[in-house]
N, C-alpha and C. Protein backbone atom coordinates (compact mmCIF):
# COMPACT_ATOMS: atom_id res chain seq x y z
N UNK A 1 142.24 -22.88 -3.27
CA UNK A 1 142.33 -23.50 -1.97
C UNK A 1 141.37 -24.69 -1.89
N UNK A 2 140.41 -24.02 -2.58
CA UNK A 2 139.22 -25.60 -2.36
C UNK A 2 139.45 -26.81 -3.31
N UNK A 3 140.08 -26.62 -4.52
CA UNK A 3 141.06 -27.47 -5.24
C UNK A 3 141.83 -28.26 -4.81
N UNK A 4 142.38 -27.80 -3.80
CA UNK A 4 143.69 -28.79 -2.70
C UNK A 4 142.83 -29.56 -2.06
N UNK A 5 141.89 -28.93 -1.31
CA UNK A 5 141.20 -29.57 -0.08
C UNK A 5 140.53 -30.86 -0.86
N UNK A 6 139.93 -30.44 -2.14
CA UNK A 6 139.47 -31.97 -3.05
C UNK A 6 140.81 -32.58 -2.81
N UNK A 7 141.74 -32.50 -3.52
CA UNK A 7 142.64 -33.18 -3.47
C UNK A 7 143.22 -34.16 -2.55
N UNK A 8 143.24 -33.63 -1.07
CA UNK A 8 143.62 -33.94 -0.48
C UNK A 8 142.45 -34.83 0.31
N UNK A 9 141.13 -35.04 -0.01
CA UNK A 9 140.64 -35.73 -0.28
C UNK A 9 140.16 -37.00 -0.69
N UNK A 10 140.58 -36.43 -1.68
CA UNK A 10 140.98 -38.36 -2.60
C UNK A 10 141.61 -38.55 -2.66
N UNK A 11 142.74 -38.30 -2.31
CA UNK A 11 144.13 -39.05 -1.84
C UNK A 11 143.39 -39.51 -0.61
N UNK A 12 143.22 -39.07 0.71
CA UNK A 12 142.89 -39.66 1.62
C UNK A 12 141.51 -41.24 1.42
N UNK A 13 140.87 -40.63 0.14
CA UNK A 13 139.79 -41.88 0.13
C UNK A 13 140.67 -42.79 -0.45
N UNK A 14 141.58 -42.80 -0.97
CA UNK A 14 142.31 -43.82 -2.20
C UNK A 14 142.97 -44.69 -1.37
N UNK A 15 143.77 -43.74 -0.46
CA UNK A 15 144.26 -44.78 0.63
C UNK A 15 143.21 -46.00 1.85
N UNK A 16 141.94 -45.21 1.95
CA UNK A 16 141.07 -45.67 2.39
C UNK A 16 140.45 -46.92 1.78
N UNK A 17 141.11 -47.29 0.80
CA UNK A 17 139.95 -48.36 0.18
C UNK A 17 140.75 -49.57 0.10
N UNK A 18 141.68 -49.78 0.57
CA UNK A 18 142.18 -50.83 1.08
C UNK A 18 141.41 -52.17 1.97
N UNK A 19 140.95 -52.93 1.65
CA UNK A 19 139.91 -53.51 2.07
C UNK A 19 140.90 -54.99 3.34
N UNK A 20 139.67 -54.43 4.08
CA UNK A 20 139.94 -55.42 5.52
C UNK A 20 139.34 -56.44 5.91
N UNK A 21 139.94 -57.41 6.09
CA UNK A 21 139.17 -58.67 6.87
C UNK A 21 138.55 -58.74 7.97
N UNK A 22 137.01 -58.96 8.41
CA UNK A 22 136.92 -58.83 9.84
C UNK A 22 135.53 -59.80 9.76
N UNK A 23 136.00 -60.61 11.19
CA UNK A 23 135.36 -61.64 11.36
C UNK A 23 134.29 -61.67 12.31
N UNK A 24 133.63 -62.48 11.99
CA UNK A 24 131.71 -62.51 12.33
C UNK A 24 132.31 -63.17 13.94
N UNK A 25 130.99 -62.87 14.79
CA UNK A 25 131.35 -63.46 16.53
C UNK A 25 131.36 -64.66 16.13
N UNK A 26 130.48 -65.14 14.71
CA UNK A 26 130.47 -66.84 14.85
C UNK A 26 131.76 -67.25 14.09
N UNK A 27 132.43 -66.80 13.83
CA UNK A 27 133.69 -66.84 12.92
C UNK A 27 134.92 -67.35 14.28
N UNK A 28 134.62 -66.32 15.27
CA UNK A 28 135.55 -66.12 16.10
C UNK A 28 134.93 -67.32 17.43
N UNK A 29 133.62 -67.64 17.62
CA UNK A 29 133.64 -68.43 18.18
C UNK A 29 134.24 -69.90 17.45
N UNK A 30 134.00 -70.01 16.04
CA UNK A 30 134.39 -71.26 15.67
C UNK A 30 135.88 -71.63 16.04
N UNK A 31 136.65 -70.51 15.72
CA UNK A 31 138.53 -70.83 15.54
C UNK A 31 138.21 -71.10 16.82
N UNK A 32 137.83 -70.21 18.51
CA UNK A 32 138.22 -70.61 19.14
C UNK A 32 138.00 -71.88 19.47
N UNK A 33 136.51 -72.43 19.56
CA UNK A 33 136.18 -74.08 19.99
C UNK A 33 137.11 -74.55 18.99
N UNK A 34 137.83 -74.40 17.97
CA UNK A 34 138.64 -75.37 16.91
C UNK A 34 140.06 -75.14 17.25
N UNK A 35 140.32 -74.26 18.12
CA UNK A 35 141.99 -74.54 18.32
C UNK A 35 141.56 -74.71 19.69
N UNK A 36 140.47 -75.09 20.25
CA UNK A 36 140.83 -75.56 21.77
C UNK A 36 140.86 -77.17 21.70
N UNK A 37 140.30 -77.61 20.37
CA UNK A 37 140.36 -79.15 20.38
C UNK A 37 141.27 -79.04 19.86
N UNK A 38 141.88 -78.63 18.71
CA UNK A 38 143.31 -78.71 18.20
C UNK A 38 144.62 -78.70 19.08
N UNK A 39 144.50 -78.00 20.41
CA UNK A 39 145.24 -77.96 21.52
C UNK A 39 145.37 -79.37 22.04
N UNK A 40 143.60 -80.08 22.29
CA UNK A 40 144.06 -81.03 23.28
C UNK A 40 144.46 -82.60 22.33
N UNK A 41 144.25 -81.83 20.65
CA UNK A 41 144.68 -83.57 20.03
C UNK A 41 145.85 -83.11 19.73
N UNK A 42 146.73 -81.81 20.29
CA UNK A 42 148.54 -82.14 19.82
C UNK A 42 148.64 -82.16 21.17
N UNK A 43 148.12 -82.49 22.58
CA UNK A 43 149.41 -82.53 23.83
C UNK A 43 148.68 -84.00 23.57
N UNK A 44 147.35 -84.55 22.86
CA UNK A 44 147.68 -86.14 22.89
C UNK A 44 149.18 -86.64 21.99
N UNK A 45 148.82 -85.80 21.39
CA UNK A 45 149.79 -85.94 20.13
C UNK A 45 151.40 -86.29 20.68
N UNK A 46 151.25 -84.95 21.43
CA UNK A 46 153.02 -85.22 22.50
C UNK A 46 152.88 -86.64 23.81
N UNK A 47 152.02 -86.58 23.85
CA UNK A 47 152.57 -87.42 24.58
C UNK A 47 152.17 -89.34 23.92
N UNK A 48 151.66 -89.37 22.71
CA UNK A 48 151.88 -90.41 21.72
C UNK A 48 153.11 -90.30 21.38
N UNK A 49 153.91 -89.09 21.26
CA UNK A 49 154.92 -88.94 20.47
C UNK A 49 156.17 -89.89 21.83
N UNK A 50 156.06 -89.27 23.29
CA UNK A 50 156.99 -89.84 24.03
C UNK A 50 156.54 -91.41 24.12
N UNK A 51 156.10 -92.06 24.24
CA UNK A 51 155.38 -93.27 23.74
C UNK A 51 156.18 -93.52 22.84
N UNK A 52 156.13 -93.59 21.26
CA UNK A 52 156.95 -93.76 20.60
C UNK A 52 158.12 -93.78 21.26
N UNK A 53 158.82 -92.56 21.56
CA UNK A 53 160.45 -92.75 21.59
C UNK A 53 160.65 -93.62 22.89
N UNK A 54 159.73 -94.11 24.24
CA UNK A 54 160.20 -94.84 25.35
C UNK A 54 160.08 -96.37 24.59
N UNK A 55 158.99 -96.48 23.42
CA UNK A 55 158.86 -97.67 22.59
C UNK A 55 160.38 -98.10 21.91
N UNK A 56 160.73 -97.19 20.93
CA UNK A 56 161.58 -97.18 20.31
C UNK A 56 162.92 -97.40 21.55
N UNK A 57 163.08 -96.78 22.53
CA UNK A 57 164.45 -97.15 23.03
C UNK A 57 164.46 -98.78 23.75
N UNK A 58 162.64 -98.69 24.48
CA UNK A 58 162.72 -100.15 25.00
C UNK A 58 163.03 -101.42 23.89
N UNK A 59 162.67 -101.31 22.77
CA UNK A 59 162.48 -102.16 21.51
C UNK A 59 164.31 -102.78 21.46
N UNK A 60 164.78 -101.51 21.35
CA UNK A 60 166.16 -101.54 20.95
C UNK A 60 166.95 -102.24 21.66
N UNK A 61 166.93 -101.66 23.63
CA UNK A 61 167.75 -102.42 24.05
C UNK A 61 166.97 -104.01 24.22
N UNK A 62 165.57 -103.92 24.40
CA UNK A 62 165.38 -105.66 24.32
C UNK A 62 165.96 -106.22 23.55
N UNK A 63 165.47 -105.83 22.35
CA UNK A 63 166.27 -106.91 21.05
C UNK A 63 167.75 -107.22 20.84
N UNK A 64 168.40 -106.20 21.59
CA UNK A 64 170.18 -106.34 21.38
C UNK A 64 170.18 -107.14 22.90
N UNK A 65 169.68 -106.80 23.69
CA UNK A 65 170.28 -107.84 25.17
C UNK A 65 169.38 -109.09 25.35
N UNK A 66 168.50 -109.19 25.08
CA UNK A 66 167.18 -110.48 25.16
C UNK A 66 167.06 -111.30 23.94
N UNK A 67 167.47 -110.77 22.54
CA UNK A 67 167.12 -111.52 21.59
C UNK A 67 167.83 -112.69 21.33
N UNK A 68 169.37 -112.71 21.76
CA UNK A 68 169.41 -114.22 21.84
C UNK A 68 169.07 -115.44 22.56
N UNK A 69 168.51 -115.05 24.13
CA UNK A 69 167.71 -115.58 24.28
C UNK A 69 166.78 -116.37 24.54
N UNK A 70 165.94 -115.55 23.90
CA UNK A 70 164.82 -116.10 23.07
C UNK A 70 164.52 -116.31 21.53
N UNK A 71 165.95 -116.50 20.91
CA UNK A 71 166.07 -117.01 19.79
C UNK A 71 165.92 -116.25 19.26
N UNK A 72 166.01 -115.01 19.13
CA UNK A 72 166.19 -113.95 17.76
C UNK A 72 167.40 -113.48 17.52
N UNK A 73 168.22 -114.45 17.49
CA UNK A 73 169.64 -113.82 17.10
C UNK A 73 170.26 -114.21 15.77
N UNK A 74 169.30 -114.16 15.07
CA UNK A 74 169.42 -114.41 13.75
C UNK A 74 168.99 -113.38 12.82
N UNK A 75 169.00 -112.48 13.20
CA UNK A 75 168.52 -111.14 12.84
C UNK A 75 169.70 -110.65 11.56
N UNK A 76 169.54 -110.43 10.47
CA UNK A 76 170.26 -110.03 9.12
C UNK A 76 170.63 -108.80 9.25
N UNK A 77 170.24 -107.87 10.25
CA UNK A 77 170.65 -106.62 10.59
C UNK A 77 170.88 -106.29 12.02
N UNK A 78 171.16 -105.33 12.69
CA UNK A 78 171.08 -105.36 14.02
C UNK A 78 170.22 -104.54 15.03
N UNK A 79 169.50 -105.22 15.52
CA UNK A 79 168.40 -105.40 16.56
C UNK A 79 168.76 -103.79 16.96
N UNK A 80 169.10 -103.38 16.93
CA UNK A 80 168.92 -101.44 17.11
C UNK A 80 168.03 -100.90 16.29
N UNK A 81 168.07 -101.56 15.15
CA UNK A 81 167.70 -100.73 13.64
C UNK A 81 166.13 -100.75 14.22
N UNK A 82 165.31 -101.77 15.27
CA UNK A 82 164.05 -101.37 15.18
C UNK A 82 163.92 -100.13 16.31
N UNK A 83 164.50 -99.88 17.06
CA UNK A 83 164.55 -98.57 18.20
C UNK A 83 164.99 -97.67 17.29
N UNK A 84 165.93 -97.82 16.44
CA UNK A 84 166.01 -96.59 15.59
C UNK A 84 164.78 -96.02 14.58
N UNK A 85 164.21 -96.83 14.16
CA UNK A 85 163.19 -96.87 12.84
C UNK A 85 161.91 -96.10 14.27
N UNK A 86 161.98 -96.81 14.98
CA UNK A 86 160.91 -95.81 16.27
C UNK A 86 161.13 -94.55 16.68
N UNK A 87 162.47 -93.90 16.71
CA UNK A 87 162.74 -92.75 16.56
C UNK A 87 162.62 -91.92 15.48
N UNK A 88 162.62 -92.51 14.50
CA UNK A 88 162.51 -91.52 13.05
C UNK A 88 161.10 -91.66 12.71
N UNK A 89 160.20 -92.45 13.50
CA UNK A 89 158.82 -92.70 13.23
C UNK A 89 158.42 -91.30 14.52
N UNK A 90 158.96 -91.12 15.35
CA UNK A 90 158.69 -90.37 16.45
C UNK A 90 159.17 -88.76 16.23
N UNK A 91 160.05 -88.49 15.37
CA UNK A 91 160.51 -87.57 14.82
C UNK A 91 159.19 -86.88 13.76
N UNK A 92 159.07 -87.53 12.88
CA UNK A 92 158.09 -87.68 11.69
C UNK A 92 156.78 -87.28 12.51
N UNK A 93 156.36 -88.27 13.69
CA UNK A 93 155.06 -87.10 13.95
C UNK A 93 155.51 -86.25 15.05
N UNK A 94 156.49 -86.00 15.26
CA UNK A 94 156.37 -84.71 16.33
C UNK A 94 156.31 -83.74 15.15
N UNK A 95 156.46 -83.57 14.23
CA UNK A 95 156.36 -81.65 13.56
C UNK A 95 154.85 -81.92 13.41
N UNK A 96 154.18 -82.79 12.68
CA UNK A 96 152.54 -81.73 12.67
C UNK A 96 152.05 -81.48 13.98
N UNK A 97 152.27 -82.65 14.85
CA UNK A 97 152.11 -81.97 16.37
C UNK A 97 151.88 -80.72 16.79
N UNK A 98 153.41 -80.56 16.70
CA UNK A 98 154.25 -79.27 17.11
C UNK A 98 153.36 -78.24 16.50
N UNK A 99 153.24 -77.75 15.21
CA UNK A 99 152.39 -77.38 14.26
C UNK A 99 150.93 -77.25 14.84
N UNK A 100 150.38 -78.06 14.89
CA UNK A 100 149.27 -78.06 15.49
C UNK A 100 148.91 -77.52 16.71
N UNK A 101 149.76 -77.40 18.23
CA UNK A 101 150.12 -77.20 19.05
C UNK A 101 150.07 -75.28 19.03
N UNK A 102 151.58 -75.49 17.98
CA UNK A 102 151.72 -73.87 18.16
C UNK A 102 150.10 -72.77 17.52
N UNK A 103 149.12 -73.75 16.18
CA UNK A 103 148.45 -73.31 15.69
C UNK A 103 147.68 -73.27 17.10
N UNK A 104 147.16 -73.74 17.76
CA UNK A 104 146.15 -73.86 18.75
C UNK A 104 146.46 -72.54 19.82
N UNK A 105 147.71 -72.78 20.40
CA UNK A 105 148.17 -71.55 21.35
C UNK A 105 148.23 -70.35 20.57
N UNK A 106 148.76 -70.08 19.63
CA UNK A 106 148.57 -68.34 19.10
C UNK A 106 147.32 -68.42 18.78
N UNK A 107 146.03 -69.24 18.05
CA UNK A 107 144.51 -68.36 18.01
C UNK A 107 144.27 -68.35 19.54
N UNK A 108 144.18 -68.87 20.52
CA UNK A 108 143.99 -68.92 21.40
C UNK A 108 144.05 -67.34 21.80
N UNK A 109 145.74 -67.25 21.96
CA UNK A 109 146.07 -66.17 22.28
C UNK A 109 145.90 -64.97 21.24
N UNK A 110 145.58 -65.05 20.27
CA UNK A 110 145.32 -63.60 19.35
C UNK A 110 143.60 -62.93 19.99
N UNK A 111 142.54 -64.85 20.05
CA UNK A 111 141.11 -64.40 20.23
C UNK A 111 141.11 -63.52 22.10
N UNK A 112 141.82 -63.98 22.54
CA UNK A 112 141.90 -63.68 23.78
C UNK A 112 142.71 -62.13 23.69
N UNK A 113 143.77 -61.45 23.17
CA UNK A 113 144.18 -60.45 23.23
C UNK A 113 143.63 -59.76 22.31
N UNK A 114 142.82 -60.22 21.28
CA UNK A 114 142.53 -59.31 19.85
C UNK A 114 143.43 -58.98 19.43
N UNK A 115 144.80 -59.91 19.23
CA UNK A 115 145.77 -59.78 18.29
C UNK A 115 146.02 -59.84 17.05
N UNK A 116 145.68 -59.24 15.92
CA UNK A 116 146.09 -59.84 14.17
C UNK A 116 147.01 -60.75 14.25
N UNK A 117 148.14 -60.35 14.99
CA UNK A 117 149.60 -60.93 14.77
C UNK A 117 149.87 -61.94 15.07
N UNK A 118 149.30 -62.57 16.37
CA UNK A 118 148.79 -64.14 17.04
C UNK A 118 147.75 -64.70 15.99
N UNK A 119 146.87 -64.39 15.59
CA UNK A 119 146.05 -64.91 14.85
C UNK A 119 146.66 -65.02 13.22
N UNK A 120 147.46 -64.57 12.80
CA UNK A 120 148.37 -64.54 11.51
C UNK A 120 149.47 -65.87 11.56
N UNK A 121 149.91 -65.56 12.83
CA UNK A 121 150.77 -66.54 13.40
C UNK A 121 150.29 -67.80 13.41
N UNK A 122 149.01 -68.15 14.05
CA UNK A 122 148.30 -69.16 14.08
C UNK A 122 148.10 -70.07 12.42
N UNK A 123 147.87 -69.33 12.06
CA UNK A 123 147.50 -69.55 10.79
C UNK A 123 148.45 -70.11 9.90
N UNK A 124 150.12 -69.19 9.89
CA UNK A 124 150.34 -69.81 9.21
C UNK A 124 151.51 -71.11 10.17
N UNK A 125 150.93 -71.68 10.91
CA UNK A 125 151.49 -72.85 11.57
C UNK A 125 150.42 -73.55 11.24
N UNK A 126 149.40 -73.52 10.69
CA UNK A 126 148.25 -74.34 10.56
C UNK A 126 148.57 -74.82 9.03
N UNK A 127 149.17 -73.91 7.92
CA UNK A 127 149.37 -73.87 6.58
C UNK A 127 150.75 -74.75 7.19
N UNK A 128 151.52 -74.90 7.79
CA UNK A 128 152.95 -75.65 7.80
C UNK A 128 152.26 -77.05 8.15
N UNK A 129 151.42 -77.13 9.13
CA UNK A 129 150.63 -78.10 9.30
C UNK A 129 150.08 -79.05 8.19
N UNK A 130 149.00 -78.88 6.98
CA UNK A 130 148.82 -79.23 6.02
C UNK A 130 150.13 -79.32 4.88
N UNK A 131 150.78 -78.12 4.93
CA UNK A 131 151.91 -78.52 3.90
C UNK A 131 152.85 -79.71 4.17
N UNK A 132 153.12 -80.03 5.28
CA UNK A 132 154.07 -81.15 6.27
C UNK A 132 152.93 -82.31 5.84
N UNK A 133 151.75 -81.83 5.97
CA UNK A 133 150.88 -83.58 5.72
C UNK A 133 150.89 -83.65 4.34
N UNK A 134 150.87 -82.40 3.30
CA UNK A 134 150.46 -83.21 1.93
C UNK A 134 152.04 -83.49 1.48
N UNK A 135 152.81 -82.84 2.09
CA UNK A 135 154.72 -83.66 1.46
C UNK A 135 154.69 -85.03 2.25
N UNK A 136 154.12 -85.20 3.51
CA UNK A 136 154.39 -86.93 3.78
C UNK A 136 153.43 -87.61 3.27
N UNK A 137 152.00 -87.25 2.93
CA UNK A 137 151.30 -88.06 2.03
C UNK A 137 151.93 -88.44 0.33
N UNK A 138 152.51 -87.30 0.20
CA UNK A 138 153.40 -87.68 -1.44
C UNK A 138 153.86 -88.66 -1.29
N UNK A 139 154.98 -88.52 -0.29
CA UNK A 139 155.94 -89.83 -0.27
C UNK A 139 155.50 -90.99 0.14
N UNK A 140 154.68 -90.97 0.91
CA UNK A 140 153.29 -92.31 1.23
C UNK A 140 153.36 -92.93 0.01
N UNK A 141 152.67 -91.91 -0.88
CA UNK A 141 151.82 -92.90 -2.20
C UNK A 141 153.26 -93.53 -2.93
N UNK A 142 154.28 -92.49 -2.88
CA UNK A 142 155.52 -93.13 -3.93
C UNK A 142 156.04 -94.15 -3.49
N UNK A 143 156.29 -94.47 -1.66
CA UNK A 143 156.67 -95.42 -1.73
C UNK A 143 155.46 -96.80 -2.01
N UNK A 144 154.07 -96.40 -1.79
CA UNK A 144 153.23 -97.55 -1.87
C UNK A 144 153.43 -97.86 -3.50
N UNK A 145 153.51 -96.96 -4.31
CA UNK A 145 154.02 -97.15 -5.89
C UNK A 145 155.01 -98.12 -5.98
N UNK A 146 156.40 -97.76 -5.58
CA UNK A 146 157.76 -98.38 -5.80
C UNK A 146 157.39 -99.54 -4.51
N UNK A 147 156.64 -99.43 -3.77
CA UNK A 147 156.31 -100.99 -3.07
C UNK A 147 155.92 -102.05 -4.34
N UNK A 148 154.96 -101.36 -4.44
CA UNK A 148 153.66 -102.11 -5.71
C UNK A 148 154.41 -102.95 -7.06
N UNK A 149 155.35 -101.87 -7.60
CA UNK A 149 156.22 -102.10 -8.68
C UNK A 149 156.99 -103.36 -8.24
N UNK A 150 157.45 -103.27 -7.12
CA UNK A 150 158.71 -104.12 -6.64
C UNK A 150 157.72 -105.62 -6.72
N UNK A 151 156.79 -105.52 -5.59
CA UNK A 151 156.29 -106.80 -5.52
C UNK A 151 155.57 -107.23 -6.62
N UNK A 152 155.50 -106.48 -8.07
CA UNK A 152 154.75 -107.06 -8.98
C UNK A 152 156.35 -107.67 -9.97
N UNK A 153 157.28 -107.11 -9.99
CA UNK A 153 158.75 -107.47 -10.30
C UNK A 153 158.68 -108.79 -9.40
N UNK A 154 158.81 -108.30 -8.31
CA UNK A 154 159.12 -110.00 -7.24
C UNK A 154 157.89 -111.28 -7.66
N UNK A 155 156.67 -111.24 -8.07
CA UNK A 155 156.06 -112.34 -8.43
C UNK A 155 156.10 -112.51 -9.88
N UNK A 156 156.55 -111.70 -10.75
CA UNK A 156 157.08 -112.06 -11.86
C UNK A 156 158.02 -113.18 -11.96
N UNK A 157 159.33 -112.56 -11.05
CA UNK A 157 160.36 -113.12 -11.12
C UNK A 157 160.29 -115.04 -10.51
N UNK A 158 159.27 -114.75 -9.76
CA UNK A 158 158.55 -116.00 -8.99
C UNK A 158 158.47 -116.91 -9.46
N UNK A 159 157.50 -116.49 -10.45
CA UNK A 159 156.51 -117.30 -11.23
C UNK A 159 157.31 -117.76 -12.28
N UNK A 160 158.13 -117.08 -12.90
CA UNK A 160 159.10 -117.42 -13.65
C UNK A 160 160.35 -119.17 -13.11
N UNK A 161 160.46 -118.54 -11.66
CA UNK A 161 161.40 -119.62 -11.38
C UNK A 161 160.81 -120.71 -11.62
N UNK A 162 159.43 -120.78 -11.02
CA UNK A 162 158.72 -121.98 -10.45
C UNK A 162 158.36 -122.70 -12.01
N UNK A 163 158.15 -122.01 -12.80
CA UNK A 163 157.45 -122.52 -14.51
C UNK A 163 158.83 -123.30 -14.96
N UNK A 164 160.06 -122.21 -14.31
CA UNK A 164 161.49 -123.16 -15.04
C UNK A 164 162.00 -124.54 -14.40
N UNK A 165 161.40 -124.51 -12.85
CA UNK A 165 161.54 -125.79 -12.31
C UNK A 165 160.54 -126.76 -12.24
N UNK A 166 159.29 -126.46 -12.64
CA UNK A 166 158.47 -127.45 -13.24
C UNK A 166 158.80 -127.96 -14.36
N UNK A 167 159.02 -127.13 -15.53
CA UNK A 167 159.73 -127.98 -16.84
C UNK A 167 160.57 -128.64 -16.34
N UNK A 168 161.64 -128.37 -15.53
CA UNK A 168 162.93 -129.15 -15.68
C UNK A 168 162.54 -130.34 -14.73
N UNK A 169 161.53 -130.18 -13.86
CA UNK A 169 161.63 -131.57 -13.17
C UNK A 169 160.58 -132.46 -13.76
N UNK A 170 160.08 -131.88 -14.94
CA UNK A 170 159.10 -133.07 -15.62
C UNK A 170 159.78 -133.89 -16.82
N UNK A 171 161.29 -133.21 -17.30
CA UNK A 171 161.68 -133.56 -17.97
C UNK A 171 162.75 -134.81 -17.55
């Protein structure tokens, strides 16, 4: 009988040793002062973001009803494309916003209820947060790359013309 009772024992310690996270008051004061500013730089954030899109629609219809004008009707594309390019610029930062936003309201609400599950939550909108910035920083650098490439192609090609029309007009 006292054989079992060991037993049943260390089974119970084995399960016990599962190790837990638990955070210091200064731990818990930090997230909170850090998602209460994180709160108030994503509702700046939203409302930069409506900015953008009242930018982007005013842009659009000026340039299609005003641009001729005042002489911009010589435009190689059409005067929408810049209200549009303001919307997809306005699109682009509403998710870390958003992200940021939702990270701020669930610690908020986990430190305030002593929730894991709000505070898990928080977290990983904070990880979507950084992952959303280091995939648009990628494409940052590639296009500053394939910028770089292009305009070192384009003064190649330049320099080239200009060397072939100096010979030919000295000749």
């Amino acid at each position: 009988m006292e054989n079992q009772t060991n037993e049943v024992q260390q089974i119970n310690e084995e399960k016990q040793v599962i190790p837990a996270l638990v955070f210091s008051d200064n731990a818990i004061k930090y997230l909170k002062t850090g998602a209460g500013w994180a709160k108030f730089v994503a509702i700046v954030g939203f409302v930069f973001t409506g900015l953008i899109v009242l930018g982007g629609l005013i842009s659009g219809v000026f340039f299609a009803f005003m641009g001729d004008q005042i002489g911009m009707g010589a435009f190689p594309f059409s005067p929408f494309i810049f209200g549009f390019i303001y919307l997809i610029i306005a699109v682009i930062y509403f998710f870390p916003t958003y992200y940021l936003y939702k990270f701020a309201t669930q610690a908020q609400n986990g430190i305030r209820m002593l929730d894991s599950k709000d505070i898990e939550a928080s977290l990983l909108n904070l990880k979507s947060l950084f992952k959303f910035s280091g995939i648009m920083l990628i494409v940052v650098f590639a296009l500053y790359f394939v910028g770089i490439i292009v305009m070192i192609a384009g003064f190649s090609f330049f320099q080239n013309e200009l060397y072939q029309m100096g010979s030919h007009g000295m000749m």
